[in-house]
ModelCIF file with pLDDT and N, C-alpha, C, O atoms, coordinates in Angstrom:
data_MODEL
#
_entry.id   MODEL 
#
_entity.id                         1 
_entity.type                       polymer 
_entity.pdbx_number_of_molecules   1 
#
_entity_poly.entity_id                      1 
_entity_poly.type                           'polypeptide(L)' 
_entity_poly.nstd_linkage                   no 
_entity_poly.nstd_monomer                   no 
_entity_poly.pdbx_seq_one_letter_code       
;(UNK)(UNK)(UNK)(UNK)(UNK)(UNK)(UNK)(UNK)(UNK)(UNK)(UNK)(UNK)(UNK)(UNK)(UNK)(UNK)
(UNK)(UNK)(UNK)(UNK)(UNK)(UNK)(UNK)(UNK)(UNK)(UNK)(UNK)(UNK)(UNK)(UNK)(UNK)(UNK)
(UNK)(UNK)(UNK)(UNK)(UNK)(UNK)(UNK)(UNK)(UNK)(UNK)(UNK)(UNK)(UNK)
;
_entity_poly.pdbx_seq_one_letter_code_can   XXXXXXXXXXXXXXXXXXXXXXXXXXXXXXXXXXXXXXXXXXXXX 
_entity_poly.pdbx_strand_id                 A 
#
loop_
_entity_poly_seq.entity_id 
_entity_poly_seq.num 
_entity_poly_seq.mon_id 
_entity_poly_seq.hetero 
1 1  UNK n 
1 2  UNK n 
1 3  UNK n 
1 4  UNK n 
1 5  UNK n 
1 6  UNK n 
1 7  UNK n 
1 8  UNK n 
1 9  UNK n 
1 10 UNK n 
1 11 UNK n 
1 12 UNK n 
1 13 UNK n 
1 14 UNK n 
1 15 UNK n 
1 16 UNK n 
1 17 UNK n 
1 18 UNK n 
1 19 UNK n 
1 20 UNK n 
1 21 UNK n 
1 22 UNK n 
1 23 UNK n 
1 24 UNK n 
1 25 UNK n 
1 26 UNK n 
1 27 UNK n 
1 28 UNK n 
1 29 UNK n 
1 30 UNK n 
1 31 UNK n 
1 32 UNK n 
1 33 UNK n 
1 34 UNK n 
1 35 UNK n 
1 36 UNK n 
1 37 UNK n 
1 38 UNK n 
1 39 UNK n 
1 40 UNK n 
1 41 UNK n 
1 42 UNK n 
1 43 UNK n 
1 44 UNK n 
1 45 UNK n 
#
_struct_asym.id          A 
_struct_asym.entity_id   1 
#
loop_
_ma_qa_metric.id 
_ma_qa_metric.mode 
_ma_qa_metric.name 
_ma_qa_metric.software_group_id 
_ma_qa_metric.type 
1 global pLDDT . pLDDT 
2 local  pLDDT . pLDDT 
#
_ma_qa_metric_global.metric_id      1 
_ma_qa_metric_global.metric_value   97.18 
_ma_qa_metric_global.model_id       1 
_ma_qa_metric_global.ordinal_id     1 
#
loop_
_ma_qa_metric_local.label_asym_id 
_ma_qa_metric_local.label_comp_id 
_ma_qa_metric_local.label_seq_id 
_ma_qa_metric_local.metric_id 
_ma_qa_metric_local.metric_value 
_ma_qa_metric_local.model_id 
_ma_qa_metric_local.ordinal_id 
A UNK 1  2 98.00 1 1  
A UNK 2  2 98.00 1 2  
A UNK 3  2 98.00 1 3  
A UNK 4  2 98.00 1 4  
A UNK 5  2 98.00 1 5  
A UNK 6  2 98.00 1 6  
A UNK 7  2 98.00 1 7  
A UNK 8  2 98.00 1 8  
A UNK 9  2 98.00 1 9  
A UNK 10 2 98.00 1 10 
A UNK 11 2 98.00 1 11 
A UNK 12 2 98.00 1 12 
A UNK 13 2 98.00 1 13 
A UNK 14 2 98.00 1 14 
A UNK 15 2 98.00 1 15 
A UNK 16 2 98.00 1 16 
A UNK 17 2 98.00 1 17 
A UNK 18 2 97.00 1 18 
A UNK 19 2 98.00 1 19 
A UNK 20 2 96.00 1 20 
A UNK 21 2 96.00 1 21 
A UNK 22 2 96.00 1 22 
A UNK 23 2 96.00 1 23 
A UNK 24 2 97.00 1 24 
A UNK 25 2 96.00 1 25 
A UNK 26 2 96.00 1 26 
A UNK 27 2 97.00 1 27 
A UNK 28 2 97.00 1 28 
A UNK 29 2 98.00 1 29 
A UNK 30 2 98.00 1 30 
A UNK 31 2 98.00 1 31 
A UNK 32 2 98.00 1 32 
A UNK 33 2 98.00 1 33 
A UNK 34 2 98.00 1 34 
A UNK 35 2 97.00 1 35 
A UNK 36 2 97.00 1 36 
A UNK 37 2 96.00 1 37 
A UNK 38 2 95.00 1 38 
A UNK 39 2 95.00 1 39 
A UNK 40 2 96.00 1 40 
A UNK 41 2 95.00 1 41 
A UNK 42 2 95.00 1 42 
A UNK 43 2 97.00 1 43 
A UNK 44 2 97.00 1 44 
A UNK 45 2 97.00 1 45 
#
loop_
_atom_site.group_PDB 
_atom_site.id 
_atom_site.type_symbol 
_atom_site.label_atom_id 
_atom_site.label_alt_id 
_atom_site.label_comp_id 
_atom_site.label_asym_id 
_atom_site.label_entity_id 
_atom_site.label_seq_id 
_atom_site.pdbx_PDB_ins_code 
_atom_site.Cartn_x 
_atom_site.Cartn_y 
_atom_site.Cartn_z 
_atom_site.occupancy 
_atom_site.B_iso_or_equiv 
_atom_site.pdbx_formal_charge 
_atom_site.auth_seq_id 
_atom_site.auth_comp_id 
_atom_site.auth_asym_id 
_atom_site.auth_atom_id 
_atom_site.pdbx_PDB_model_num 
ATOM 1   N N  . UNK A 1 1  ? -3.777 -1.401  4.238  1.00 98.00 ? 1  UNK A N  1 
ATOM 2   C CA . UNK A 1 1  ? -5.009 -0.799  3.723  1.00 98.00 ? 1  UNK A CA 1 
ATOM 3   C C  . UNK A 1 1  ? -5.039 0.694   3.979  1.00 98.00 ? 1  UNK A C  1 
ATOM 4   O O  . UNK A 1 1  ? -5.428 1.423   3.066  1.00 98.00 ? 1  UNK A O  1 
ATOM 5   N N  . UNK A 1 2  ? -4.685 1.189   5.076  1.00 98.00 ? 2  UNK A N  1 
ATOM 6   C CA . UNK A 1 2  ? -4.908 2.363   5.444  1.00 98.00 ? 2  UNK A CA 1 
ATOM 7   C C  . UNK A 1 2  ? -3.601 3.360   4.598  1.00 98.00 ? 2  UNK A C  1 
ATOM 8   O O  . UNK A 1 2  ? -3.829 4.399   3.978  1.00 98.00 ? 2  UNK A O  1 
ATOM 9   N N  . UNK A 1 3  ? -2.424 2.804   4.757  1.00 98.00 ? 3  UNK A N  1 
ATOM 10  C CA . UNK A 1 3  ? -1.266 3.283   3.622  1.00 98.00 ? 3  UNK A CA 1 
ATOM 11  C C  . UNK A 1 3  ? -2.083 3.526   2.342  1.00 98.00 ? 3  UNK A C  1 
ATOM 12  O O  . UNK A 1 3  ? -2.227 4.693   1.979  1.00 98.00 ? 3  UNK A O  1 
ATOM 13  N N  . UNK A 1 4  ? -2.596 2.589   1.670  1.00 98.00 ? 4  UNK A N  1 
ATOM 14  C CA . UNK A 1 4  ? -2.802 2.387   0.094  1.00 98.00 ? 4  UNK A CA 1 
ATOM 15  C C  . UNK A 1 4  ? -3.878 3.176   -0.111 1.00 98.00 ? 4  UNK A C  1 
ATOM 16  O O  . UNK A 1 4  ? -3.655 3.940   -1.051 1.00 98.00 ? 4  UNK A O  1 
ATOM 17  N N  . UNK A 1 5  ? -5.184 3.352   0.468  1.00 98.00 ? 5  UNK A N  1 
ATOM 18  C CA . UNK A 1 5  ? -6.188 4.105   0.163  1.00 98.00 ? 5  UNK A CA 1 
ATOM 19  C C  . UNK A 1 5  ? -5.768 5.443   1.137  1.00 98.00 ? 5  UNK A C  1 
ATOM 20  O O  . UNK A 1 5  ? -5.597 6.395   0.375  1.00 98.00 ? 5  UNK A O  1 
ATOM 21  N N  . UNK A 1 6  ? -5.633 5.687   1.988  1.00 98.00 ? 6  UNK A N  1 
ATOM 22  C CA . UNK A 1 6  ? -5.205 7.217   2.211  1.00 98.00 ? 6  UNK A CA 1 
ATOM 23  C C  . UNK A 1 6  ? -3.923 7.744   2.677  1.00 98.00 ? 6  UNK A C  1 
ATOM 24  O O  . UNK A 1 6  ? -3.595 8.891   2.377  1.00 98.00 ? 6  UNK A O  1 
ATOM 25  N N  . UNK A 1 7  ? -3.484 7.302   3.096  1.00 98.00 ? 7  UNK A N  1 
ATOM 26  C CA . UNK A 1 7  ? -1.723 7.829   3.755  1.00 98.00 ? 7  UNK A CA 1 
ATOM 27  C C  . UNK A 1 7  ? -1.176 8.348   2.886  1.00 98.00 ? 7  UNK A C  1 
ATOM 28  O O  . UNK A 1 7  ? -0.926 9.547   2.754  1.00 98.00 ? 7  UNK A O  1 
ATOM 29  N N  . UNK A 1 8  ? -0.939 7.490   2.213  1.00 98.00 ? 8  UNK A N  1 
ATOM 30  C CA . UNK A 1 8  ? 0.100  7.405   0.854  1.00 98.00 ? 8  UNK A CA 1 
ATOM 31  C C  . UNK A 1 8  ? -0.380 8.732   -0.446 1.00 98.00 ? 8  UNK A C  1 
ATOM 32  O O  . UNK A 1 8  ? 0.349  9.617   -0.894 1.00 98.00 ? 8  UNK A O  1 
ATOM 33  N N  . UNK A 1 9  ? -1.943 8.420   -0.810 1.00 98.00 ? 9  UNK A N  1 
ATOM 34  C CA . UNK A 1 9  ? -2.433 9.123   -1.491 1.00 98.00 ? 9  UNK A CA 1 
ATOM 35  C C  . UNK A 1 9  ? -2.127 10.472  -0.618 1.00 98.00 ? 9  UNK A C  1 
ATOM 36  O O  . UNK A 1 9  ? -1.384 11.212  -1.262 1.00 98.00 ? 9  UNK A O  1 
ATOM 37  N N  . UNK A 1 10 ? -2.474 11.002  0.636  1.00 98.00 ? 10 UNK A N  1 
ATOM 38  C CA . UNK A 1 10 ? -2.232 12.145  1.000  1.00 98.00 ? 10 UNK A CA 1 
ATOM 39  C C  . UNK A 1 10 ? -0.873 13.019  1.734  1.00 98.00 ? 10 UNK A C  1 
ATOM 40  O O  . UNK A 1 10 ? -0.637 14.125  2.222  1.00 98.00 ? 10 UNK A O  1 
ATOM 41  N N  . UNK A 1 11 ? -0.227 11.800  1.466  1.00 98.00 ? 11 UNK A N  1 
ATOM 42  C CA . UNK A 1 11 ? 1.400  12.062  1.622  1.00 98.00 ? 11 UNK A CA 1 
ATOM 43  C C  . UNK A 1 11 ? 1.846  12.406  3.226  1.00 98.00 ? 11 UNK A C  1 
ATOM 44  O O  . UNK A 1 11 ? 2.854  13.034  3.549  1.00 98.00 ? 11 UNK A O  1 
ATOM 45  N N  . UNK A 1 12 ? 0.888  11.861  4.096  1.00 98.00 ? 12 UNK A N  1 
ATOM 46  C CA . UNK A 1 12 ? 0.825  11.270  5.237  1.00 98.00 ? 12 UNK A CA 1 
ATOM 47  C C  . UNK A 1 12 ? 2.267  10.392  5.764  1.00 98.00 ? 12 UNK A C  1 
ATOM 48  O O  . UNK A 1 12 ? 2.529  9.453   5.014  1.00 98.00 ? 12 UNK A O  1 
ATOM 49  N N  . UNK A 1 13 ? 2.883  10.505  6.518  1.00 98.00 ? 13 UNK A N  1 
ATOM 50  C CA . UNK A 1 13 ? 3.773  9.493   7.142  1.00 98.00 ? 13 UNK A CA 1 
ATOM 51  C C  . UNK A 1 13 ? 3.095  8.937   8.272  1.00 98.00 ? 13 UNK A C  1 
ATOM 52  O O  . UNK A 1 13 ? 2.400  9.424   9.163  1.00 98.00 ? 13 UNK A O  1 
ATOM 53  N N  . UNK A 1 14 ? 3.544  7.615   7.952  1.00 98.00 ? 14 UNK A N  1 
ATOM 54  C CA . UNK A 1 14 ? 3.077  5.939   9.010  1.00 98.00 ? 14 UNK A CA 1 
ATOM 55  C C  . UNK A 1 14 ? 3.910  5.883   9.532  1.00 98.00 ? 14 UNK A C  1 
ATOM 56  O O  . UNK A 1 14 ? 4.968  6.129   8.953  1.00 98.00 ? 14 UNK A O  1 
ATOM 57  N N  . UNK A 1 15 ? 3.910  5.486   11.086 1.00 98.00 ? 15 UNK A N  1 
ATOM 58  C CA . UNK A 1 15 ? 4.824  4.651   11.587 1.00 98.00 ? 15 UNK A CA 1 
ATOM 59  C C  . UNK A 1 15 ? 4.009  4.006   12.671 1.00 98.00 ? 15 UNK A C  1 
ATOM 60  O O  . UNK A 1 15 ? 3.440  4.519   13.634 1.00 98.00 ? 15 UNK A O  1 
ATOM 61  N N  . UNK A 1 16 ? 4.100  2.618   12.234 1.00 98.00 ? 16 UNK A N  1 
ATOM 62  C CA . UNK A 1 16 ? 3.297  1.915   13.300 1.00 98.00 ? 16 UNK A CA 1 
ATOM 63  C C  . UNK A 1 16 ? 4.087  0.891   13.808 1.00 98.00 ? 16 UNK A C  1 
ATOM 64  O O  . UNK A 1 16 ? 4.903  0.225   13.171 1.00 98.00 ? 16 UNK A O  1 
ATOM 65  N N  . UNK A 1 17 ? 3.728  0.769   15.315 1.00 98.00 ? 17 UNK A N  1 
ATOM 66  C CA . UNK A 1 17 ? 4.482  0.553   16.338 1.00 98.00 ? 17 UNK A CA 1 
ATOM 67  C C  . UNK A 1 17 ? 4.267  -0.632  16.372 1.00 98.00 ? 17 UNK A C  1 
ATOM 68  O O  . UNK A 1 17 ? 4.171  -0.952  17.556 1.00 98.00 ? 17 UNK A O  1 
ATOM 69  N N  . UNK A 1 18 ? 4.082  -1.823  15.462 1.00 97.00 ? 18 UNK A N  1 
ATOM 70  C CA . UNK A 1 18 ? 3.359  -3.010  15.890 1.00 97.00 ? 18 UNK A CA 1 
ATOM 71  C C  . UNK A 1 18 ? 3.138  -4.035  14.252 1.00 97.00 ? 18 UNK A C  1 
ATOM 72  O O  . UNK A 1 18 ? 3.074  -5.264  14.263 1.00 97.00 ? 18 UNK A O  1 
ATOM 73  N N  . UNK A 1 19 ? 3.061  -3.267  13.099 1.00 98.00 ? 19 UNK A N  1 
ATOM 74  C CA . UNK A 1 19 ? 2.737  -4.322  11.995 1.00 98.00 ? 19 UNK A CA 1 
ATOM 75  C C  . UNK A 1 19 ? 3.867  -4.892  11.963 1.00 98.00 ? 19 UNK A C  1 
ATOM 76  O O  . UNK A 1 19 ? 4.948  -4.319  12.100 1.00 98.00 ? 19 UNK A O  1 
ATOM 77  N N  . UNK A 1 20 ? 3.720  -5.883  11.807 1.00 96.00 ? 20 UNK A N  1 
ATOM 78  C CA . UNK A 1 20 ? 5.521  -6.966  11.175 1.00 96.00 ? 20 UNK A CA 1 
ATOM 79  C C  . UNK A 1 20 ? 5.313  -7.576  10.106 1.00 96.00 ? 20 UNK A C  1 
ATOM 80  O O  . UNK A 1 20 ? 6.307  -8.163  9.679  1.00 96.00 ? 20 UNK A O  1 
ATOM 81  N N  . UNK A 1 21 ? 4.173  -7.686  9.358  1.00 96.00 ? 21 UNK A N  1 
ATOM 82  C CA . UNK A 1 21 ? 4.487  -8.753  7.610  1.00 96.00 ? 21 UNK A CA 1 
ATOM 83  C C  . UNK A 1 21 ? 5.352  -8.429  7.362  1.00 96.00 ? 21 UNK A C  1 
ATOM 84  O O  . UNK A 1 21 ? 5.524  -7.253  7.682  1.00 96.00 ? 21 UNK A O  1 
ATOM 85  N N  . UNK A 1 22 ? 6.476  -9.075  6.686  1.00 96.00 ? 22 UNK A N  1 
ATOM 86  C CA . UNK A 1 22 ? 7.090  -8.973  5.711  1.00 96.00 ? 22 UNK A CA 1 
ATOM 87  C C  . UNK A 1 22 ? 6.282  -8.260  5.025  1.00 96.00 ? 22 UNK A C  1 
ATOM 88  O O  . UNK A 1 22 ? 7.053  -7.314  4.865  1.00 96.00 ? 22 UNK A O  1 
ATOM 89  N N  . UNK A 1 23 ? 5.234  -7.908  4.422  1.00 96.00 ? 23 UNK A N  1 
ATOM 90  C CA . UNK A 1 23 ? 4.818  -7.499  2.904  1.00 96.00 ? 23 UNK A CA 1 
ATOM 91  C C  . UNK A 1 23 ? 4.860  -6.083  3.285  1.00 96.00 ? 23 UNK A C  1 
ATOM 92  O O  . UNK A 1 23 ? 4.588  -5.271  2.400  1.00 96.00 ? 23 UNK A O  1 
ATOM 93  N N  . UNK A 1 24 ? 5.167  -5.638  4.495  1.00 97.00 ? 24 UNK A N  1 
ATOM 94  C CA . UNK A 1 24 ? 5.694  -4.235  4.110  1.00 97.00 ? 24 UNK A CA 1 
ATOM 95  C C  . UNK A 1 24 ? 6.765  -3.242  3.569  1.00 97.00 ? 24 UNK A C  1 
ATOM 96  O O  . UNK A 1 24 ? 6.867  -2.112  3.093  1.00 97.00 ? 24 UNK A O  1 
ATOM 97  N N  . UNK A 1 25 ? 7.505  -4.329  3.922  1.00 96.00 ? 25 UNK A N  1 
ATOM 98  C CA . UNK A 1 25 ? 8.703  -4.255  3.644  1.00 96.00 ? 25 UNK A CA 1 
ATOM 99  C C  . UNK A 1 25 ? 9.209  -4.019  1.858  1.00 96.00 ? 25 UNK A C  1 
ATOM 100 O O  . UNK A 1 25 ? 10.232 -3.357  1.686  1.00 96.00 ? 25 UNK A O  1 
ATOM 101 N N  . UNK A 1 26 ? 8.668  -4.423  0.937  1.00 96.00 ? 26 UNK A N  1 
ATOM 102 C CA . UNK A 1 26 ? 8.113  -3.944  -0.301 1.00 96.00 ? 26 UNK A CA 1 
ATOM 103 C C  . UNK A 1 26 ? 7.470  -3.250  -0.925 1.00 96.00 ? 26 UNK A C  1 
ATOM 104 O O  . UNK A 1 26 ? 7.710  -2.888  -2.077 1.00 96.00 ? 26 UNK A O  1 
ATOM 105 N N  . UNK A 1 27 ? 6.195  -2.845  0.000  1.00 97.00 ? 27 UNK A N  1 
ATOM 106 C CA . UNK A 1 27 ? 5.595  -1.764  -0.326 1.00 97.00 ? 27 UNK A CA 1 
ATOM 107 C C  . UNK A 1 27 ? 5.693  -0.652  -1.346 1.00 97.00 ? 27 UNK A C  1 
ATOM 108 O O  . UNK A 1 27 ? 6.919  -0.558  -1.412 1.00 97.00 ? 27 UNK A O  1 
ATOM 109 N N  . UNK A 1 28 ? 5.418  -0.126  -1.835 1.00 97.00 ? 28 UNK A N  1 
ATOM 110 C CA . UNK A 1 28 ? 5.303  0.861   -2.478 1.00 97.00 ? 28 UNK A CA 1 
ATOM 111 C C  . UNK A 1 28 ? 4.795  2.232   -1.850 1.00 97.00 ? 28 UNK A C  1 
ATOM 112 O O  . UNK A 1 28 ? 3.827  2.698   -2.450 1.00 97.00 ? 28 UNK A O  1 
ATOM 113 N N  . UNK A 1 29 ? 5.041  2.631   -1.265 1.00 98.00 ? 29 UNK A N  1 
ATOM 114 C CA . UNK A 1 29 ? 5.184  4.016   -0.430 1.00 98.00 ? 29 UNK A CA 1 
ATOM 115 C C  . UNK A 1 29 ? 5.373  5.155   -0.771 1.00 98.00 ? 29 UNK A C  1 
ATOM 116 O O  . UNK A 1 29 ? 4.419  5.931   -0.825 1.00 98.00 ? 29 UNK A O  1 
ATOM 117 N N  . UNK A 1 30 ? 6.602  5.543   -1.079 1.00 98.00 ? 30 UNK A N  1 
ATOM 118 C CA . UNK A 1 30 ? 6.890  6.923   -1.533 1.00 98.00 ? 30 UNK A CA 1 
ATOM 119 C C  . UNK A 1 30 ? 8.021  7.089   -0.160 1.00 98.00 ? 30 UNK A C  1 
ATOM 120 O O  . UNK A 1 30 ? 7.917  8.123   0.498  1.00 98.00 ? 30 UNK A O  1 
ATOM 121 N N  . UNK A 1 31 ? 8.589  6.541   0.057  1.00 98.00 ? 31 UNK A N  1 
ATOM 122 C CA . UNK A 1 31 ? 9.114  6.292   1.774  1.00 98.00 ? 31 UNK A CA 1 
ATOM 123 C C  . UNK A 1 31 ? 8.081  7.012   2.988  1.00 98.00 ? 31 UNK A C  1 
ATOM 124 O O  . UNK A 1 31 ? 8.447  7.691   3.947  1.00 98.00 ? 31 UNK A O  1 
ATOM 125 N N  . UNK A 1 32 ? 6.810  6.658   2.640  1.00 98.00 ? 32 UNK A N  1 
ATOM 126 C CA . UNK A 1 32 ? 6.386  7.485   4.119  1.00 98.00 ? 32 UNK A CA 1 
ATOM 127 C C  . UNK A 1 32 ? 5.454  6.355   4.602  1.00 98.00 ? 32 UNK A C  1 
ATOM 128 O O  . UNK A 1 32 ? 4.279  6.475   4.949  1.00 98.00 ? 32 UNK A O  1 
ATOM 129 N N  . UNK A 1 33 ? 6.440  4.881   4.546  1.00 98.00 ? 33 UNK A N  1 
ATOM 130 C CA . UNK A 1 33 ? 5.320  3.910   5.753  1.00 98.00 ? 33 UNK A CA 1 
ATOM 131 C C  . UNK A 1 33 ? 6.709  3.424   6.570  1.00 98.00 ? 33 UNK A C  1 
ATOM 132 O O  . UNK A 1 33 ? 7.753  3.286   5.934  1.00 98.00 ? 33 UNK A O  1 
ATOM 133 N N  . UNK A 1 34 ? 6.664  3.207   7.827  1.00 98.00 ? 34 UNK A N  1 
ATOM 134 C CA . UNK A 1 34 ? 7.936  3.197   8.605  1.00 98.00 ? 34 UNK A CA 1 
ATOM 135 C C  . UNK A 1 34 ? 7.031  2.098   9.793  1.00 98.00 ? 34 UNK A C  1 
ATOM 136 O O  . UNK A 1 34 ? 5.839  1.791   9.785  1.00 98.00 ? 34 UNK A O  1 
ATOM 137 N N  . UNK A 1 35 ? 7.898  1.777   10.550 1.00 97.00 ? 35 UNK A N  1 
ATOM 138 C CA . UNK A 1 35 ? 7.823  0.889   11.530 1.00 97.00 ? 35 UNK A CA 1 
ATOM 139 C C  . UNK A 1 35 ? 9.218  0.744   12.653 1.00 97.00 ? 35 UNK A C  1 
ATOM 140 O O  . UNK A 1 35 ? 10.304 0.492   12.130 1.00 97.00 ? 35 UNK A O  1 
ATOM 141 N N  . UNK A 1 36 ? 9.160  0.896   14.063 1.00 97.00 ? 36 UNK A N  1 
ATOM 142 C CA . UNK A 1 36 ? 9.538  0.615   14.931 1.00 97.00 ? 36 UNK A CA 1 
ATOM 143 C C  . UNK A 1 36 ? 9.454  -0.539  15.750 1.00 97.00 ? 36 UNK A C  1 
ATOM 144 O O  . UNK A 1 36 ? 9.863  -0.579  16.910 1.00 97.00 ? 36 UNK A O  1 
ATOM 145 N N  . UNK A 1 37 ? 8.753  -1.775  14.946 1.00 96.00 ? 37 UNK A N  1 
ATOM 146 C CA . UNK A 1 37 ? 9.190  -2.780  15.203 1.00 96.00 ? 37 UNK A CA 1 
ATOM 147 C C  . UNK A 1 37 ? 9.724  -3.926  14.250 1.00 96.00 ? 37 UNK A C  1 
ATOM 148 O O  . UNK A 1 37 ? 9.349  -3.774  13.087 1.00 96.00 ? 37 UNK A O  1 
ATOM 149 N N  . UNK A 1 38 ? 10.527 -5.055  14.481 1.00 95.00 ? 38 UNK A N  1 
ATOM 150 C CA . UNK A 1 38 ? 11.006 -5.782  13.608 1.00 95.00 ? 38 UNK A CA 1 
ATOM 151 C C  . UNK A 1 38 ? 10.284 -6.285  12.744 1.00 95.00 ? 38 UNK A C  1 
ATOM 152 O O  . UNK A 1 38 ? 9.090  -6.077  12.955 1.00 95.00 ? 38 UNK A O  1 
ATOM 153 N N  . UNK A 1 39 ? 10.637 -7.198  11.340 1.00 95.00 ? 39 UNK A N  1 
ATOM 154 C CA . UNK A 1 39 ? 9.660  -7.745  10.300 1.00 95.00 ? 39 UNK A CA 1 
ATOM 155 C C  . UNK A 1 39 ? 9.523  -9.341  11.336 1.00 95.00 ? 39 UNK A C  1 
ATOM 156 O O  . UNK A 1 39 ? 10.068 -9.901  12.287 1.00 95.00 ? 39 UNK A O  1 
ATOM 157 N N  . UNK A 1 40 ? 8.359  -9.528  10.320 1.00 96.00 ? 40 UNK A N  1 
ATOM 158 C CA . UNK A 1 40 ? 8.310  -11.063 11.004 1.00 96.00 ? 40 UNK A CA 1 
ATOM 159 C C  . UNK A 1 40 ? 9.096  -12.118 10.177 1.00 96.00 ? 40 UNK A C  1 
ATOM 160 O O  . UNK A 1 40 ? 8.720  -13.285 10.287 1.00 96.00 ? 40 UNK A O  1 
ATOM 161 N N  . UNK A 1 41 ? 9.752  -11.943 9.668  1.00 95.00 ? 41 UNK A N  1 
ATOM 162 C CA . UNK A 1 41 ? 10.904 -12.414 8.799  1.00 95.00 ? 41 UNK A CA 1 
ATOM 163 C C  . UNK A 1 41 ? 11.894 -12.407 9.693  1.00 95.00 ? 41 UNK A C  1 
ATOM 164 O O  . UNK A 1 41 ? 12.475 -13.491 9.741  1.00 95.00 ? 41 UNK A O  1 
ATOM 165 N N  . UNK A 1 42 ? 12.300 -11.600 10.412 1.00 95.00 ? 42 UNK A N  1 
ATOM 166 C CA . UNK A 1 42 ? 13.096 -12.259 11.806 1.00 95.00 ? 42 UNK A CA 1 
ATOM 167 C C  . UNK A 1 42 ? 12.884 -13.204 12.667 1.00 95.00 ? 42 UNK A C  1 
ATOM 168 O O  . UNK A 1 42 ? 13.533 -14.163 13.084 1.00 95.00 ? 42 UNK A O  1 
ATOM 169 N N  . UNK A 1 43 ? 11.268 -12.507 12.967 1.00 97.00 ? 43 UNK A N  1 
ATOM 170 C CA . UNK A 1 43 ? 10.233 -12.913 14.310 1.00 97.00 ? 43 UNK A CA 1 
ATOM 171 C C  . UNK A 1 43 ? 10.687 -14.481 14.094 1.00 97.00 ? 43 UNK A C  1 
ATOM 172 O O  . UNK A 1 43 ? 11.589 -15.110 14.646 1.00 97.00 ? 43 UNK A O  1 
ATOM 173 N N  . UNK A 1 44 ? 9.744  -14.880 13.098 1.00 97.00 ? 44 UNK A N  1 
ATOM 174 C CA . UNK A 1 44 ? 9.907  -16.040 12.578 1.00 97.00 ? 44 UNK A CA 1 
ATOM 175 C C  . UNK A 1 44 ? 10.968 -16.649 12.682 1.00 97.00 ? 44 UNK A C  1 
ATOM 176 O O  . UNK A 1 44 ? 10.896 -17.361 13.683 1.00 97.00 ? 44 UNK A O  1 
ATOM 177 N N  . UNK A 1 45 ? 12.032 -16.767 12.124 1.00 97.00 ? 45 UNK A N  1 
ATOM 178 C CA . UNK A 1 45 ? 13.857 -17.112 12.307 1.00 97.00 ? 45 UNK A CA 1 
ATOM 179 C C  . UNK A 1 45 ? 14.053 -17.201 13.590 1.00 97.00 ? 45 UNK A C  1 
ATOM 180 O O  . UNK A 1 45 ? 15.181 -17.428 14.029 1.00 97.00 ? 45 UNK A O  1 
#
């Protein structure tokens, strides 16, 4: 939410230390949403 309505629109880089959906991992970004922790597509596995 916070990517899609402002980050993104203001060309902001994310990196959050903690989301894991998978559904970020698709995203639509512009490459500026990042993460330092694994997807839960591992977690999970």
């Amino acid at each position: 939410a916070a990517a899609n309505t402002a980050a993104i629109p203001g060309g902001v880089v994310v990196v959050s230390p903690a989301a894991t959906s998978p559904a970020l991992t698709t995203l639509e970004d512009n490459d500026l949403v990042f993460r330092t922790a694994p997807s839960d597509a591992y977690q999970g596995a």
